[in-house]
C-alpha atoms as a PDB file:
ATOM      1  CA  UNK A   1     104.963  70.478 106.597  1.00  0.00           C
ATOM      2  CA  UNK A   2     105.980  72.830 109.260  1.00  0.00           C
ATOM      3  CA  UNK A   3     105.784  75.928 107.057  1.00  0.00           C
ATOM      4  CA  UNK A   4     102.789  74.694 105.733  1.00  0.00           C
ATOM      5  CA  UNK A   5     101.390  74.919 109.438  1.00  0.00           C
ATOM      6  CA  UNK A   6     103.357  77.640 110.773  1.00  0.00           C
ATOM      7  CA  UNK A   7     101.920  79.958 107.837  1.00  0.00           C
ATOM      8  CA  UNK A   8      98.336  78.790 108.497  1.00  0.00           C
ATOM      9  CA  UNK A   9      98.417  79.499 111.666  1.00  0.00           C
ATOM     10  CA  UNK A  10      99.909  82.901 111.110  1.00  0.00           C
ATOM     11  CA  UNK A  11      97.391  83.489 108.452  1.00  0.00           C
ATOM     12  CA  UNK A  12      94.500  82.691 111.321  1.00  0.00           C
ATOM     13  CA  UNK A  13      95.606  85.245 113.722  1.00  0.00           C
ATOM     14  CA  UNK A  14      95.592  87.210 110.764  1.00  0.00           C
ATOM     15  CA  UNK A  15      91.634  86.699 110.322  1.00  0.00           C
ATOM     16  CA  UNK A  16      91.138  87.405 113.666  1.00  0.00           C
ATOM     17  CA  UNK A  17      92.682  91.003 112.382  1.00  0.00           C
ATOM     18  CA  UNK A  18      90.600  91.006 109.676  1.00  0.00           C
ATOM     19  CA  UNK A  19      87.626  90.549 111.689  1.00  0.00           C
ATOM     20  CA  UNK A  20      88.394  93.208 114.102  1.00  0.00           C
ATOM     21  CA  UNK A  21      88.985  95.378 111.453  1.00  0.00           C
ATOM     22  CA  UNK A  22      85.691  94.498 109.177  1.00  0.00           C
ATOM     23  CA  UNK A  23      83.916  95.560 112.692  1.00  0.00           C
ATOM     24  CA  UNK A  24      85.785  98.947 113.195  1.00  0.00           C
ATOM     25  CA  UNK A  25      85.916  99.624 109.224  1.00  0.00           C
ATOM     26  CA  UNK A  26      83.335  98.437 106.856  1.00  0.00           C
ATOM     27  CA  UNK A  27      85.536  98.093 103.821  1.00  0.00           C
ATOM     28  CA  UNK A  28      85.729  96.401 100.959  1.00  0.00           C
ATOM     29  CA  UNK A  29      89.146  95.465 101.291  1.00  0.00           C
ATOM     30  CA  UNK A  30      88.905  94.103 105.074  1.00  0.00           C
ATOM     31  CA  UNK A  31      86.574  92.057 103.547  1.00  0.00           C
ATOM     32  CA  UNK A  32      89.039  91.154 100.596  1.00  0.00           C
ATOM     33  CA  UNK A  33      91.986  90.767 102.430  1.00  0.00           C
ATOM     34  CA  UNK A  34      90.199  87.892 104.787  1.00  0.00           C
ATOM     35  CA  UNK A  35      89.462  85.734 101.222  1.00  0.00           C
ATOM     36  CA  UNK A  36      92.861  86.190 100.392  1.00  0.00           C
ATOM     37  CA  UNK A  37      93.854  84.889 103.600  1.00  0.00           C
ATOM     38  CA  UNK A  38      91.676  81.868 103.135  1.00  0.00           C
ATOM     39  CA  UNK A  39      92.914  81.602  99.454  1.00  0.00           C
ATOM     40  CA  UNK A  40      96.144  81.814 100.938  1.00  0.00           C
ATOM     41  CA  UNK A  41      95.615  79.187 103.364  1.00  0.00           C
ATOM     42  CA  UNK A  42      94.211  76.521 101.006  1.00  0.00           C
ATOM     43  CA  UNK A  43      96.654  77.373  98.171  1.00  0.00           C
ATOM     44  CA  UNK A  44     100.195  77.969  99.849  1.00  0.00           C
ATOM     45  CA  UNK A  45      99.554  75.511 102.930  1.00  0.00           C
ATOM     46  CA  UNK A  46      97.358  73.316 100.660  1.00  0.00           C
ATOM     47  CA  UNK A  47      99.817  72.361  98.543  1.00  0.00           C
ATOM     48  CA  UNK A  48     102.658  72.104 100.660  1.00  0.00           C
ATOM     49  CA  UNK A  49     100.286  69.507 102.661  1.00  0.00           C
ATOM     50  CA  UNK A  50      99.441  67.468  99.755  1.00  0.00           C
ATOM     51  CA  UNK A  51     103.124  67.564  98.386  1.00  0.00           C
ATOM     52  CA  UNK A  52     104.344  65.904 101.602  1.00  0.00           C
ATOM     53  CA  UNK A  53     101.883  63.391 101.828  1.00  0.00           C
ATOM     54  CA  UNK A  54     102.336  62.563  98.494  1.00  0.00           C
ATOM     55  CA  UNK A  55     105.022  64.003  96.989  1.00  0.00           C
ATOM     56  CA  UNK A  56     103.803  64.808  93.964  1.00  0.00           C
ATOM     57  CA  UNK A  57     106.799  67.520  93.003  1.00  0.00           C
ATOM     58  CA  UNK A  58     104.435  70.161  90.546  1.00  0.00           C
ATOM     59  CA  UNK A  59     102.023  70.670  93.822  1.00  0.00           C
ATOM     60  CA  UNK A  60     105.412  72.685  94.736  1.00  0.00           C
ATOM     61  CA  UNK A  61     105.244  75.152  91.817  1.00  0.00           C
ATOM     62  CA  UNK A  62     101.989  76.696  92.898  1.00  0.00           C
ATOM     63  CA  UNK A  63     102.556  77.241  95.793  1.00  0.00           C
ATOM     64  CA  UNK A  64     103.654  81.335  95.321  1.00  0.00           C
ATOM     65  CA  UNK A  65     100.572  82.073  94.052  1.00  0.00           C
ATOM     66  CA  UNK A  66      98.996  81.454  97.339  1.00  0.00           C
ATOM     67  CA  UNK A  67     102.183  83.422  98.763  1.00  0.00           C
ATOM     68  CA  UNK A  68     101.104  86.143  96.181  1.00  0.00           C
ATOM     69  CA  UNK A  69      97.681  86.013  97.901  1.00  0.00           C
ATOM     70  CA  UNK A  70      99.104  86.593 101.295  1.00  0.00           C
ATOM     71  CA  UNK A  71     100.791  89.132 100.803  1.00  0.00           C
ATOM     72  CA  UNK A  72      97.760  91.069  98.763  1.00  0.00           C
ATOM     73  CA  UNK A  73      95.719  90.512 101.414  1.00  0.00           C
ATOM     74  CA  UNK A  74      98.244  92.350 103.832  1.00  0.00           C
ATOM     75  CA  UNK A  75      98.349  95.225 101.490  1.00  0.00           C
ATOM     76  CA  UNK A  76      94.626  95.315 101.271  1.00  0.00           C
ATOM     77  CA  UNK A  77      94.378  94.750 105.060  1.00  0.00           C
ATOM     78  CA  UNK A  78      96.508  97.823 105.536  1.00  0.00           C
ATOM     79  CA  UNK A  79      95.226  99.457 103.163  1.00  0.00           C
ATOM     80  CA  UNK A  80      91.974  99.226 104.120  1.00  0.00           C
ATOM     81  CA  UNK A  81      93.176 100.699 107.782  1.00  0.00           C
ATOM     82  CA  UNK A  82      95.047 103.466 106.252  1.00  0.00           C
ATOM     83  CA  UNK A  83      91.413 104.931 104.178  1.00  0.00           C
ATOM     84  CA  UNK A  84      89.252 104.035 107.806  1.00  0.00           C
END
């Protein structure tokens, strides 16, 4: 549970960045990079919440894709800096 919450929280302070940058760049991949945060959050932390409340084992396996989301969202995030 404590990467669970330690990404989260990360993963806010990384909206805040997003919606710093959606003000200084209007982009379409500020904007994509903050729902891949939050797809992030609910996916990767999600699961990891739910698998040790319950531990239900599979929740583990999907875990990476919301890691996958993450890190997309930092490429887009930068990415979306890098065209501003």
């Amino acid at each position: 549970i404590d990467v669970a919450a330690r990404y989260q929280m990360y993963h806010a302070l990384g909206l805040i960045a997003v919606a710093w940058a959606s003000s200084q760049w209007n982009s379409q991949l500020t904007t994509a990079s903050g729902w891949l945060f939050v797809a992030g959050i609910v996916i990767f932390s999600g699961s990891l919440y739910v698998l040790s409340l319950t531990g239900i084992r599979q929740l583990g396996a999907i875990a990476p894709i919301g890691g996958l989301a993450f890190i997309i969202g930092w490429f887009c995030l930068i990415w979306g800096a890098m065209r501003s």
